[in-house]
C-alpha atoms as a PDB file:
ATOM      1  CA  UNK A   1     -76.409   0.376 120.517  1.00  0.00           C
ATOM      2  CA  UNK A   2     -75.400   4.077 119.499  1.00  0.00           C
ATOM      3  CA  UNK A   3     -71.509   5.277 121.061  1.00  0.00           C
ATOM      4  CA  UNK A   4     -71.957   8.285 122.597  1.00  0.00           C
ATOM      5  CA  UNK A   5     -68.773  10.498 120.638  1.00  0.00           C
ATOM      6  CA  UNK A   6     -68.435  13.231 122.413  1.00  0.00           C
ATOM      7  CA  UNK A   7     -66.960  11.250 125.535  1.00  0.00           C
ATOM      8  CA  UNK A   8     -64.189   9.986 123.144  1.00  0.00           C
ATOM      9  CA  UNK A   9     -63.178  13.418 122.172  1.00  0.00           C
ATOM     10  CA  UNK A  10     -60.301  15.776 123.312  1.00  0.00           C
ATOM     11  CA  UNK A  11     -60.238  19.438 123.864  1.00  0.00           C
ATOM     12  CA  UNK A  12     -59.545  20.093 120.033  1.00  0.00           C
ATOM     13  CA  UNK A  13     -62.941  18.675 119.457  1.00  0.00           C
ATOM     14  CA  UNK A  14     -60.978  15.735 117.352  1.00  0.00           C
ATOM     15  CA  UNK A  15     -62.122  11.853 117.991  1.00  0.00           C
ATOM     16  CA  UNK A  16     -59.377  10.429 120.066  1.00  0.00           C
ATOM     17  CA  UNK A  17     -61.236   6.621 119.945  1.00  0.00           C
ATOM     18  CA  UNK A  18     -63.419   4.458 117.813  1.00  0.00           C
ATOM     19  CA  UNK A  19     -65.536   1.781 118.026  1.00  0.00           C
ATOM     20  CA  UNK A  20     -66.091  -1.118 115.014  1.00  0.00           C
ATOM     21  CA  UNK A  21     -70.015  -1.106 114.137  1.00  0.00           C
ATOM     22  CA  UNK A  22     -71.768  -4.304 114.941  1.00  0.00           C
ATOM     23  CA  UNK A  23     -72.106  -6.884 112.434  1.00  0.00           C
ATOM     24  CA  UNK A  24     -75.680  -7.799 113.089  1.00  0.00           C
ATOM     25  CA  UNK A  25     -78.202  -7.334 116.222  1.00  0.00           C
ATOM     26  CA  UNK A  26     -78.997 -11.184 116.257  1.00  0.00           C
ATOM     27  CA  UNK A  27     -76.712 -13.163 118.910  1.00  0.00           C
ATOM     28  CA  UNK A  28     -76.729 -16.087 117.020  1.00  0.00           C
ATOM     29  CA  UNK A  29     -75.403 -14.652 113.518  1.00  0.00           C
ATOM     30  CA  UNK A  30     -72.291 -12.970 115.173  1.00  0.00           C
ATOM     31  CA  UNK A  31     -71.860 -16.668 117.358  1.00  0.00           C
ATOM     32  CA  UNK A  32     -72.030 -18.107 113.782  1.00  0.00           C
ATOM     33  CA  UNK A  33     -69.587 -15.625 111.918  1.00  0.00           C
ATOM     34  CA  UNK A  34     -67.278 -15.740 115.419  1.00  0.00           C
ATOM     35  CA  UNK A  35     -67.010 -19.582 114.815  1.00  0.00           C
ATOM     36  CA  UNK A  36     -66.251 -19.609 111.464  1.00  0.00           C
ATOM     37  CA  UNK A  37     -63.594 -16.812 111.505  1.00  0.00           C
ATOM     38  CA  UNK A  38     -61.873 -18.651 114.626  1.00  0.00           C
ATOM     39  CA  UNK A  39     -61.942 -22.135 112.528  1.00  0.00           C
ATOM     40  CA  UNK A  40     -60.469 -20.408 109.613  1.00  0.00           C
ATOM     41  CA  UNK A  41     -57.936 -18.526 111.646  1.00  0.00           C
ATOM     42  CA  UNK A  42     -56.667 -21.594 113.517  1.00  0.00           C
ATOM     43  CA  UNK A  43     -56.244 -23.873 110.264  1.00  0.00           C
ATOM     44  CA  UNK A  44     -54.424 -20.533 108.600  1.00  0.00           C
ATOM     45  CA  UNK A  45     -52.166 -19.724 111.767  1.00  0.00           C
ATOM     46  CA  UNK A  46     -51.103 -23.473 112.022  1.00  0.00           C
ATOM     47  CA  UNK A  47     -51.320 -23.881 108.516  1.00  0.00           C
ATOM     48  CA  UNK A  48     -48.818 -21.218 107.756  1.00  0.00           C
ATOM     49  CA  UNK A  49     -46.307 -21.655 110.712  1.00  0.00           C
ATOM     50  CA  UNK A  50     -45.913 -25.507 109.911  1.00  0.00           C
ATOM     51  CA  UNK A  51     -44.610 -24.910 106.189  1.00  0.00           C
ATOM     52  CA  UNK A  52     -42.129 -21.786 107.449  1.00  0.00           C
ATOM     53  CA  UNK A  53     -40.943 -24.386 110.401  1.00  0.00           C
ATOM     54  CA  UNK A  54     -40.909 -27.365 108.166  1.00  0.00           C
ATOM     55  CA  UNK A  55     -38.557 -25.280 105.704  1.00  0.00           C
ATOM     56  CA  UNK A  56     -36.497 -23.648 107.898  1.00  0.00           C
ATOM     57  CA  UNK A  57     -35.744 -27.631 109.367  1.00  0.00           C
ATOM     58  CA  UNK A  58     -35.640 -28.875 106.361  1.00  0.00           C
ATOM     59  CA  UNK A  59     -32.074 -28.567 104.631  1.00  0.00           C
ATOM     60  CA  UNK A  60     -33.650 -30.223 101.439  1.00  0.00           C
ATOM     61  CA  UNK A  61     -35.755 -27.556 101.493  1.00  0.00           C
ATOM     62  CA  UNK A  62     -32.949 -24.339 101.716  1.00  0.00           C
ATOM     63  CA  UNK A  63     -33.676 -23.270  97.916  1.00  0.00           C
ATOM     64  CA  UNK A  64     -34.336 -19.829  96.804  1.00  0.00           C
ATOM     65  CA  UNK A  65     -38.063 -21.381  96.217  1.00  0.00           C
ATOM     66  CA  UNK A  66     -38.895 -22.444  99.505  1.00  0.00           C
ATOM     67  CA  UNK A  67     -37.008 -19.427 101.300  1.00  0.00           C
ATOM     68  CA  UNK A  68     -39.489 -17.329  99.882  1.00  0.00           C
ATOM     69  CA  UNK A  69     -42.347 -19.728 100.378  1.00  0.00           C
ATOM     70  CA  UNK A  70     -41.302 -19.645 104.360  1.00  0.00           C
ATOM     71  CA  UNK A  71     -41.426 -15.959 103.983  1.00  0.00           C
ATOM     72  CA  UNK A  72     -45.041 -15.979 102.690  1.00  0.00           C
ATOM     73  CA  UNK A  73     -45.827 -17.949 105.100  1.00  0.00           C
ATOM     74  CA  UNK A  74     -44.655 -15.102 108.071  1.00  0.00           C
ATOM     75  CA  UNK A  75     -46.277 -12.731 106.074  1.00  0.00           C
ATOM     76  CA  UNK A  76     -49.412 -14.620 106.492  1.00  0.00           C
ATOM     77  CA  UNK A  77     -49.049 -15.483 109.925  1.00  0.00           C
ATOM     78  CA  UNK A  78     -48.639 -11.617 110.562  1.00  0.00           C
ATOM     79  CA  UNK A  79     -51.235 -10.381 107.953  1.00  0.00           C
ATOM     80  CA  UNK A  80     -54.248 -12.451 109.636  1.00  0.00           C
ATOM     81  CA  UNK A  81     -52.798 -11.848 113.219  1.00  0.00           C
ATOM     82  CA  UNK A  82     -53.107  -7.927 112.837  1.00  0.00           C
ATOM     83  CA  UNK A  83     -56.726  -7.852 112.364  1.00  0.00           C
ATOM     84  CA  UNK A  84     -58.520 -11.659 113.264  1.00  0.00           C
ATOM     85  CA  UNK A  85     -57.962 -11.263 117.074  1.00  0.00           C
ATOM     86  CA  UNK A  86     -59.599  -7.602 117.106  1.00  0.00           C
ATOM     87  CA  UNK A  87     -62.298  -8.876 114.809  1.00  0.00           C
ATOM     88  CA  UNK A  88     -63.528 -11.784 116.592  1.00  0.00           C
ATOM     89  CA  UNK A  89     -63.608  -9.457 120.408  1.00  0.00           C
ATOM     90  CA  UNK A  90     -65.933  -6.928 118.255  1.00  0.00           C
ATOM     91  CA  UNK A  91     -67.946 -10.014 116.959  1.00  0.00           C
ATOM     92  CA  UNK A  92     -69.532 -11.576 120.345  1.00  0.00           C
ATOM     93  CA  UNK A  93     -68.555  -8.552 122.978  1.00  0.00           C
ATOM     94  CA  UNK A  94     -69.758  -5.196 123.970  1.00  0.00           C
ATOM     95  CA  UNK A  95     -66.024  -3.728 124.151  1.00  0.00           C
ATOM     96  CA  UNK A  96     -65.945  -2.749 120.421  1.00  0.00           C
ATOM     97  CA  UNK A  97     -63.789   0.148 121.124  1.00  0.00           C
ATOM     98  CA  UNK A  98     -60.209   1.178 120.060  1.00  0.00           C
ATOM     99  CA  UNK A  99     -57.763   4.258 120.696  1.00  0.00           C
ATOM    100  CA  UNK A 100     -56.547   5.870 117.896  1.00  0.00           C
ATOM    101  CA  UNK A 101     -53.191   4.973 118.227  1.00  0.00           C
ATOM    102  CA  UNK A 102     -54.834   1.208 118.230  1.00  0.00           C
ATOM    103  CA  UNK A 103     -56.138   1.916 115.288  1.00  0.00           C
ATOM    104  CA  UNK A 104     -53.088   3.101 113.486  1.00  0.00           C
ATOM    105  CA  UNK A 105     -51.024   0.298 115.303  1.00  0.00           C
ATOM    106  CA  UNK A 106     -53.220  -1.951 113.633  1.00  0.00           C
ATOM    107  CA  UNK A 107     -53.480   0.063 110.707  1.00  0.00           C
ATOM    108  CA  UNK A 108     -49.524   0.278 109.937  1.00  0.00           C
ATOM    109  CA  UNK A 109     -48.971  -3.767 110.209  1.00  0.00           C
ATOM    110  CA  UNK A 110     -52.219  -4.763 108.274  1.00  0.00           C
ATOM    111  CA  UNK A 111     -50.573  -2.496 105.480  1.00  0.00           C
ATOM    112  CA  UNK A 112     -46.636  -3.863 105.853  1.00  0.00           C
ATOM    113  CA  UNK A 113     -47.880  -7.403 105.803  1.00  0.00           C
ATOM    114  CA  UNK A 114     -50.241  -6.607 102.576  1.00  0.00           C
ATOM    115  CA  UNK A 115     -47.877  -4.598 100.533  1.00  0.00           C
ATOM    116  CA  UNK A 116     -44.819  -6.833 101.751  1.00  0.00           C
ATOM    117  CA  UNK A 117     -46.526  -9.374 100.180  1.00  0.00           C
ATOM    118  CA  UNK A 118     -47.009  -7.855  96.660  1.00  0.00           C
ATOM    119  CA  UNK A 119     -43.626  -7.422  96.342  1.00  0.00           C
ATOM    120  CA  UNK A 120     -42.771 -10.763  97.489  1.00  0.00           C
ATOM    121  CA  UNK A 121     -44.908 -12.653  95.441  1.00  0.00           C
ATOM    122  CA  UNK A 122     -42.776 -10.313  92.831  1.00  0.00           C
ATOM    123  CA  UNK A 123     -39.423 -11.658  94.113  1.00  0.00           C
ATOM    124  CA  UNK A 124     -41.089 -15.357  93.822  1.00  0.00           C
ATOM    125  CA  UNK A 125     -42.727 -14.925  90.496  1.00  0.00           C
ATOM    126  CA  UNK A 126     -38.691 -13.649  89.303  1.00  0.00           C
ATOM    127  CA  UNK A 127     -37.181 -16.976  91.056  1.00  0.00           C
ATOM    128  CA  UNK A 128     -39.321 -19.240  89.151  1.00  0.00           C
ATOM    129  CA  UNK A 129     -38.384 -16.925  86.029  1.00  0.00           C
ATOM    130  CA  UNK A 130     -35.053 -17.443  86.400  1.00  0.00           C
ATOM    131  CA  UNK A 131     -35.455 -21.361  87.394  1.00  0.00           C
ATOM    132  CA  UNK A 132     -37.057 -22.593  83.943  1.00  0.00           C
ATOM    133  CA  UNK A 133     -35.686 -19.499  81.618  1.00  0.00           C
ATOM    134  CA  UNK A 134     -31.891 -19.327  83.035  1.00  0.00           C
ATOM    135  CA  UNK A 135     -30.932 -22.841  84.528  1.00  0.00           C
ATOM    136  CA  UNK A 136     -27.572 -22.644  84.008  1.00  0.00           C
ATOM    137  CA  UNK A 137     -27.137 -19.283  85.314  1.00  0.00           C
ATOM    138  CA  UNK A 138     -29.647 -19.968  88.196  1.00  0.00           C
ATOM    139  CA  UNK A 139     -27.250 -20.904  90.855  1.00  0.00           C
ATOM    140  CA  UNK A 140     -25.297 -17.248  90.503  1.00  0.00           C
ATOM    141  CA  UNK A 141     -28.507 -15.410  89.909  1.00  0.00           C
ATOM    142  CA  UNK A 142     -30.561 -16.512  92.691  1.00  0.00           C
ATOM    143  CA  UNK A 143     -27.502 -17.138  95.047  1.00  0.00           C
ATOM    144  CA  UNK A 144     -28.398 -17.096  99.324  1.00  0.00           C
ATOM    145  CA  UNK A 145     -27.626 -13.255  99.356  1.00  0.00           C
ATOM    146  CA  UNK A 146     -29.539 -12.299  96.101  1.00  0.00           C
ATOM    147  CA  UNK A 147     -32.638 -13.816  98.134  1.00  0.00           C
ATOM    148  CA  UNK A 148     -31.908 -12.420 101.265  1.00  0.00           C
ATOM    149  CA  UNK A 149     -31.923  -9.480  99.392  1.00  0.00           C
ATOM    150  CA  UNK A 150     -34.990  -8.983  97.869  1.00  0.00           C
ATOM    151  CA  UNK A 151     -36.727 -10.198 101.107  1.00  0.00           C
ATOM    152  CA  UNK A 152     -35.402  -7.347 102.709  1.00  0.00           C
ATOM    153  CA  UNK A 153     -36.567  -4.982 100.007  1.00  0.00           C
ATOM    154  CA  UNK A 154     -39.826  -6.294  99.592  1.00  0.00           C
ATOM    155  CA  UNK A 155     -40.392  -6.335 103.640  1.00  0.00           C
ATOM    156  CA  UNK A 156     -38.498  -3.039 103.347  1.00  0.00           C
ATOM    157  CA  UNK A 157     -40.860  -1.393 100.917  1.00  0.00           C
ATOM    158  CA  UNK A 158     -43.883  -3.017 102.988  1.00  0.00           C
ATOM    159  CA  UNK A 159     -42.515  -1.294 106.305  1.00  0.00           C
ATOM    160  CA  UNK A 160     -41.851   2.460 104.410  1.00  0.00           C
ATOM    161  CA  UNK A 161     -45.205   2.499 102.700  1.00  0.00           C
ATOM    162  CA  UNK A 162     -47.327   1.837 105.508  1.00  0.00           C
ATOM    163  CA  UNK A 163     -45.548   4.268 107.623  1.00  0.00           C
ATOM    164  CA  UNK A 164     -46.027   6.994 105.532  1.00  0.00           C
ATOM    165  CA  UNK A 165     -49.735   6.220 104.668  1.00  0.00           C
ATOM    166  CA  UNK A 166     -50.561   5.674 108.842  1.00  0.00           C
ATOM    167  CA  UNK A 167     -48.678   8.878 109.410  1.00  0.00           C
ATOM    168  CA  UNK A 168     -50.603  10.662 106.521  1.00  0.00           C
ATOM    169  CA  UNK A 169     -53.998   9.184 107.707  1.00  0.00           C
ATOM    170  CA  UNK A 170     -53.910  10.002 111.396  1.00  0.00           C
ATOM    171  CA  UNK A 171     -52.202  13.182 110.812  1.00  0.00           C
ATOM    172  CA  UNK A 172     -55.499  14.031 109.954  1.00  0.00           C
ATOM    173  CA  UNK A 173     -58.537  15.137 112.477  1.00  0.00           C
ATOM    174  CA  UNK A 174     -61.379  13.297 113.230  1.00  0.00           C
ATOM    175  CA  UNK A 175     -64.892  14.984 113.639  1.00  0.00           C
ATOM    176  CA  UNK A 176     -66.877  11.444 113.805  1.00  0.00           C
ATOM    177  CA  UNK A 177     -69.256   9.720 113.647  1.00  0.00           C
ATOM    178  CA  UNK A 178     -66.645   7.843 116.206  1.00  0.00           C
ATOM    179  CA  UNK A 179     -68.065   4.259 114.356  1.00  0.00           C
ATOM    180  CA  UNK A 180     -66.120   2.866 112.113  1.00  0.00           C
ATOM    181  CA  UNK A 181     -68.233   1.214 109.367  1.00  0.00           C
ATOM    182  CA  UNK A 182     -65.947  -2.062 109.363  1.00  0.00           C
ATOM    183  CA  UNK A 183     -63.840  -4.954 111.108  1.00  0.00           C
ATOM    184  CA  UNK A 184     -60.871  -3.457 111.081  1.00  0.00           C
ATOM    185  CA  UNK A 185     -58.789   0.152 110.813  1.00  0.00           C
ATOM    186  CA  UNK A 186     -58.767  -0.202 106.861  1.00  0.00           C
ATOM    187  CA  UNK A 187     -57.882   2.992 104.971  1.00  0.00           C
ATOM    188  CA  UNK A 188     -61.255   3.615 103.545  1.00  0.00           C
ATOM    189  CA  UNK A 189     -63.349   3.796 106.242  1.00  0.00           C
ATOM    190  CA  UNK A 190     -60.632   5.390 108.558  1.00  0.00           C
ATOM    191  CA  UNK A 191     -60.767   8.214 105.975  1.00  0.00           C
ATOM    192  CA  UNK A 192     -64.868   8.865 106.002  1.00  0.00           C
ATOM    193  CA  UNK A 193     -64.448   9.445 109.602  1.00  0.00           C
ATOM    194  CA  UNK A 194     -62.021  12.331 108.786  1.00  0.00           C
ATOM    195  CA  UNK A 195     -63.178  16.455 108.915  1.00  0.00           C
ATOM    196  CA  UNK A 196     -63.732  18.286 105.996  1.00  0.00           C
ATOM    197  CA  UNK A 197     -62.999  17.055 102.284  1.00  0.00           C
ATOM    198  CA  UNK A 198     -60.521  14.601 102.268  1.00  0.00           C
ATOM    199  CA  UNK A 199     -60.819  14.024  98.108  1.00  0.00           C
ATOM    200  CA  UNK A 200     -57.080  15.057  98.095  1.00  0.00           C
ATOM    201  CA  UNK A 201     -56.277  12.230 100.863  1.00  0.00           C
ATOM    202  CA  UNK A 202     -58.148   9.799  98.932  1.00  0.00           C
ATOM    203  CA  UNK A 203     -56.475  10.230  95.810  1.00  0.00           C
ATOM    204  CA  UNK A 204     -53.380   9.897  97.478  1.00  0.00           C
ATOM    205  CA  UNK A 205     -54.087   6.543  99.084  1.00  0.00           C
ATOM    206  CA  UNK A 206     -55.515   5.290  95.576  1.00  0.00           C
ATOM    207  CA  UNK A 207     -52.605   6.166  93.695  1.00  0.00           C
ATOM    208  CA  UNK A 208     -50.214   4.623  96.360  1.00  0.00           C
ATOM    209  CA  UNK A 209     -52.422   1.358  96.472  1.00  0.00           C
ATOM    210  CA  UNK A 210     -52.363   1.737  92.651  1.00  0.00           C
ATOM    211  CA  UNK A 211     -48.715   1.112  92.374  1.00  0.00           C
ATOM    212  CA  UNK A 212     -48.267  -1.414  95.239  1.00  0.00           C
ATOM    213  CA  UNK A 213     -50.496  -3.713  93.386  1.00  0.00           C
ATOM    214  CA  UNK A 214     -49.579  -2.651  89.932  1.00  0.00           C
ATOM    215  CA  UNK A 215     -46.315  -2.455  90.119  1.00  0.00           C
ATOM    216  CA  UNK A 216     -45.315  -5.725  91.149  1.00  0.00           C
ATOM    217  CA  UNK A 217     -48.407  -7.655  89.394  1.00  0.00           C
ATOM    218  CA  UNK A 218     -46.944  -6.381  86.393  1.00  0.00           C
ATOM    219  CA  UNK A 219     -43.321  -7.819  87.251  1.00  0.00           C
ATOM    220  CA  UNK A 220     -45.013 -11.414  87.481  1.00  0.00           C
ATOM    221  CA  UNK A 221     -46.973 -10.841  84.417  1.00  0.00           C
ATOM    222  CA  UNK A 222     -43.383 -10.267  82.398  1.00  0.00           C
ATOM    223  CA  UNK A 223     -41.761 -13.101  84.131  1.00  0.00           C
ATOM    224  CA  UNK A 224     -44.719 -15.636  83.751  1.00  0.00           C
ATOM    225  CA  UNK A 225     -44.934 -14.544  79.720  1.00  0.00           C
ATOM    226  CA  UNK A 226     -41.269 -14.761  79.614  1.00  0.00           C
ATOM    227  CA  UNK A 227     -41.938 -18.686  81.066  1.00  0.00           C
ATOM    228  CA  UNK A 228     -45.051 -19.419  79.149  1.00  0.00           C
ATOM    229  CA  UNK A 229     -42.894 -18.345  76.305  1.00  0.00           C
ATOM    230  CA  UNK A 230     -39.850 -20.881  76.989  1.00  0.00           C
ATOM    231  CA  UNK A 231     -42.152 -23.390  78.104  1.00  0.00           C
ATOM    232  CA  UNK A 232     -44.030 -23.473  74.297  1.00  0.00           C
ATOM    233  CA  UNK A 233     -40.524 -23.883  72.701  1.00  0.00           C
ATOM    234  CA  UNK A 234     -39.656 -26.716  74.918  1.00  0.00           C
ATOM    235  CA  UNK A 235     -39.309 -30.798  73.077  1.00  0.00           C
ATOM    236  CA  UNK A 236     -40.089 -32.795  76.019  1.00  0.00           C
ATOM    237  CA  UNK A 237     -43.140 -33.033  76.701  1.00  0.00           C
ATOM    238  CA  UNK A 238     -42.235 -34.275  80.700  1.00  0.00           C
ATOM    239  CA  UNK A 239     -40.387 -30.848  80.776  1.00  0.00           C
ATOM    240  CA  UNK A 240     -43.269 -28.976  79.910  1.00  0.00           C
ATOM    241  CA  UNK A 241     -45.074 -30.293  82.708  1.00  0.00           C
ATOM    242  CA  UNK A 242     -42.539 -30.199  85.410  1.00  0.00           C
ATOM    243  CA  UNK A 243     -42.417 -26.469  84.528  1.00  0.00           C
ATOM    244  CA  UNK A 244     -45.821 -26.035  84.527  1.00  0.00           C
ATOM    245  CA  UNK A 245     -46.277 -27.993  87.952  1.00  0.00           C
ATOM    246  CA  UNK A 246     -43.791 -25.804  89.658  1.00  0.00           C
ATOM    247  CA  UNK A 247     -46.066 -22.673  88.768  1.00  0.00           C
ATOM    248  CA  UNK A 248     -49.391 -23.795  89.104  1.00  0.00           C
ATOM    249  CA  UNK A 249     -49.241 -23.325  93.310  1.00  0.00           C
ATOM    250  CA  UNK A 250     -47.562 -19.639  92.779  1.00  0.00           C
ATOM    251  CA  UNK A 251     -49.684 -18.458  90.217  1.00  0.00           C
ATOM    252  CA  UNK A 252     -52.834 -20.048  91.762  1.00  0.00           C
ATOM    253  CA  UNK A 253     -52.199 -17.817  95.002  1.00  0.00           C
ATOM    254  CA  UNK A 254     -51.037 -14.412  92.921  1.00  0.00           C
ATOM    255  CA  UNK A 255     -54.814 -14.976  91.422  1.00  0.00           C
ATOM    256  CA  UNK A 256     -56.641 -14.720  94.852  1.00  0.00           C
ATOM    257  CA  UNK A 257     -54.509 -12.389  96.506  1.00  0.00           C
ATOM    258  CA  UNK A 258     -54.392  -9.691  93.627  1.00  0.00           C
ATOM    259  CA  UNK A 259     -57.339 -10.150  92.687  1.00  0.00           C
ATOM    260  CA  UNK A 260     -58.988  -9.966  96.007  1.00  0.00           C
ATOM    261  CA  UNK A 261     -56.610  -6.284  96.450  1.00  0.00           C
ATOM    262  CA  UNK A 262     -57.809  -5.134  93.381  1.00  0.00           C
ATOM    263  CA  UNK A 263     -61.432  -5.682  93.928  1.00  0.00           C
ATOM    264  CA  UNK A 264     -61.169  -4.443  97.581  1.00  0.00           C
ATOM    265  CA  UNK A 265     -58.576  -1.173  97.086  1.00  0.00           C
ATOM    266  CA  UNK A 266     -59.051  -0.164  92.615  1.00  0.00           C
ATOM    267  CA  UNK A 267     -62.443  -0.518  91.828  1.00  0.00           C
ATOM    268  CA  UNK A 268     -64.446   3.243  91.892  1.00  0.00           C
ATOM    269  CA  UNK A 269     -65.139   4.968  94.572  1.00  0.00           C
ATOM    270  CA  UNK A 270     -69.114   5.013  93.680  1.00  0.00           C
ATOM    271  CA  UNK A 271     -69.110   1.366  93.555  1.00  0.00           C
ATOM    272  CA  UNK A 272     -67.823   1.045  97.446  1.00  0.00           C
ATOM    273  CA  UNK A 273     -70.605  -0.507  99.969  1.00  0.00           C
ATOM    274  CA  UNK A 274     -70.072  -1.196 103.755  1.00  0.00           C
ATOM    275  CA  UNK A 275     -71.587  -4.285 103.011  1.00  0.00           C
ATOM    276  CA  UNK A 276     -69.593  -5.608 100.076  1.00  0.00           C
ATOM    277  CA  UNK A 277     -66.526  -4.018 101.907  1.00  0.00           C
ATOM    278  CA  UNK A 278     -67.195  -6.077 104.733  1.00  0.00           C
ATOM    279  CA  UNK A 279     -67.296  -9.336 102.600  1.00  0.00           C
ATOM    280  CA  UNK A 280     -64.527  -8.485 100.465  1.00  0.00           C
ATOM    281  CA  UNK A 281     -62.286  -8.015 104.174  1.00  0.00           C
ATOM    282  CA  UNK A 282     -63.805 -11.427 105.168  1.00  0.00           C
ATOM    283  CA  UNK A 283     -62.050 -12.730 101.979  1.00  0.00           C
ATOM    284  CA  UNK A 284     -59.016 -11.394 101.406  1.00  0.00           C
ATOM    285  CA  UNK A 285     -58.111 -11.543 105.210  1.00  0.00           C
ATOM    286  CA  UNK A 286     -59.471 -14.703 106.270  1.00  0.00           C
ATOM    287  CA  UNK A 287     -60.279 -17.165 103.592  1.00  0.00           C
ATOM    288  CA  UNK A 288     -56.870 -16.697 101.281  1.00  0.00           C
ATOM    289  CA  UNK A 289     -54.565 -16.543 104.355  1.00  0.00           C
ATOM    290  CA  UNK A 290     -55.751 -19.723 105.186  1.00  0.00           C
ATOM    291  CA  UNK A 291     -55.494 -21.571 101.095  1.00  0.00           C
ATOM    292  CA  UNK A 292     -52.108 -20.916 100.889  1.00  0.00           C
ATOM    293  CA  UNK A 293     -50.777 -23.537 102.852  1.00  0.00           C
ATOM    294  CA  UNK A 294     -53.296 -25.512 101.795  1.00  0.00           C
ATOM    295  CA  UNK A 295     -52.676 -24.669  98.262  1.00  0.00           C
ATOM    296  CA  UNK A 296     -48.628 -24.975  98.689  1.00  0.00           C
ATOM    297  CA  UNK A 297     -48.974 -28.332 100.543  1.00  0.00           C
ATOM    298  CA  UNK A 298     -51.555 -29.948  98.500  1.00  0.00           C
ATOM    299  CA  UNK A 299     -49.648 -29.210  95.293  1.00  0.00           C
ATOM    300  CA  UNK A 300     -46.014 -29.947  96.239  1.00  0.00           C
ATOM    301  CA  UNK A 301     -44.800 -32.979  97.368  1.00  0.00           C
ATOM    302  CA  UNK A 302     -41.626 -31.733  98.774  1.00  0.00           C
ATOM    303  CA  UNK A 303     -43.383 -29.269 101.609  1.00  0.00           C
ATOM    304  CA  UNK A 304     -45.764 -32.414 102.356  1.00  0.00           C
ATOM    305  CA  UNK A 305     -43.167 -34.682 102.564  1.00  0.00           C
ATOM    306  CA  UNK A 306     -40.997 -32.130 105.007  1.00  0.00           C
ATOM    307  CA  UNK A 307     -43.998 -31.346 106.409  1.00  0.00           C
ATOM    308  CA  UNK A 308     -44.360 -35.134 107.896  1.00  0.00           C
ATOM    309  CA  UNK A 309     -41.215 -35.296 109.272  1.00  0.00           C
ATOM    310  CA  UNK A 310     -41.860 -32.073 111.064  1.00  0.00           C
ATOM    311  CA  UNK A 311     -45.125 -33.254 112.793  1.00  0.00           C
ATOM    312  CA  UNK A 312     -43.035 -36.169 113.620  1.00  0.00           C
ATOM    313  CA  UNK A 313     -44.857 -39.042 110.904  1.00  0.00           C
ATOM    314  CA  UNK A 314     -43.618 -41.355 108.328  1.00  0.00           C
ATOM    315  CA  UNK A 315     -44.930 -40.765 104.858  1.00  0.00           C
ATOM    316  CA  UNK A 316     -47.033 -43.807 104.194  1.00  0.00           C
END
């Protein structure tokens, strides 16, 4: 069904609401795309809030490892929340439409939870660093405050950046099509909507997406060379794998979340497809919200064990 622009416009002629295209004319694929977004929403929301309330119960759990774990988790909880909800309304109903200060709404707290999260993985990726390369020092370096610290920065960062790239977007006008070619109020398709050439805008948003994912990713490249390194040198062979176990979860989720970001926001222009966009979305919003808690819970005896005790069981 074609949206009918110019009643969504203003007196400057610029859109002033949007409406997400339709995934697919058949009923019964958007009933079968709705269900299996919902399923993997619920297990992720659940998923995600039981490990950040079974830490924060948990005073076995109050290490710099887990603090940062519960704050992944929040992330998550918010990352998924600021675009599922919206998704699965455009999915099986008619009202597909959204304001454009929706849009940035939506826009500005899809980007603080995903570059938060960069930076946190970052801060995590240092902890583990200093764990199994520093252990004697690790108490002072990673003290409460040093934590609470770089939460705040990384959340911090998250919060400036996507201020300044929602105010930079929809500073912009709007000639239409009013459709937006997507799920949600992403950058790229937000900015083919916009009047005139917006190469300049585009370049911008690249290079700024450039160094939230580089930036950081290269942060837990040094610190997991700097372990792989002390890890080599190491006699016992039981110490080699207790080291290696208490990566394997971290680096397993840095792997789908940066490379799902780099796919989605780095790869060329000329390369970009609504269709492969759409997929890509599907993934990194969806799918790897919901295997980190699986990932972290599976992997780590500690959050299943706490995890137990906070749905109330015995650990057979």
């Amino acid at each position: 069904m074609s949206i009918n622009c110019s009643l969504w416009r203003d007196n400057s002629m610029s859109v002033k609401h949007f409406a997400f295209t339709k995934f697919s004319e058949v009923t019964e694929q958007c009933f079968l795309l709705f269900t299996l977004i919902l399923l993997m929403f619920l297990v992720s929301l659940t998923g995600n809030a039981l490990i950040a309330l079974a830490i924060w119960t948990n005073p076995v759990l109050h290490t710099p490892m887990y603090f940062f774990l519960a704050n992944l988790s929040l992330l998550e909880v918010g990352y998924t929340c600021s675009v599922i909800p919206k998704m699965l309304q455009s999915l099986v109903s008619e009202a597909r439409g959204i304001s454009r200060e929706g849009c940035a709404t939506q826009m500005f707290f899809f980007a603080l939870f995903g570059i938060s999260e960069c930076y946190l993985l970052a801060a995590m990726a240092f902890d583990r660093y200093t764990a199994i390369c520093s252990p004697l020092h690790y108490a002072t370096r990673m003290s409460r405050g040093v934590c609470v610290h770089l939460a705040m920065v990384s959340w911090g960062v998250g919060c400036v950046v996507s201020l300044g790239q929602t105010n930079y977007i929809f500073s912009l006008d709007f000639c239409g099509p009013c459709e937006i070619n997507h799920f949600f109020c992403d950058l790229p398709p937000i900015l083919a909507l916009a009047c005139g050439d917006t190469s300049h805008n585009e370049a911008a948003v690249f290079v700024v997406a450039t160094l939230c994912i580089s930036s950081p990713f290269l942060l837990i490249v040094a610190s997991y060379g700097r372990i792989l390194a002390a890890v080599l040198i190491m006699s016992s062979p039981e110490g080699r794998r207790k080291a290696l176990s208490t990566c394997s979860s971290h680096l397993l989720v840095v792997t789908l979340f940066y490379g799902s970001a780099s796919v989605s926001y780095l790869r060329p222009k000329t390369s970009h497809s609504p269709g492969v966009d759409k997929l890509l979305a599907l993934f990194y919003t969806v799918v790897t919200s919901m295997l980190n808690p699986i990932i972290y819970s599976l992997r780590n005896k500690e959050v299943k064990t706490a995890l137990w005790r906070t749905l109330g069981k015995k650990k057979l």
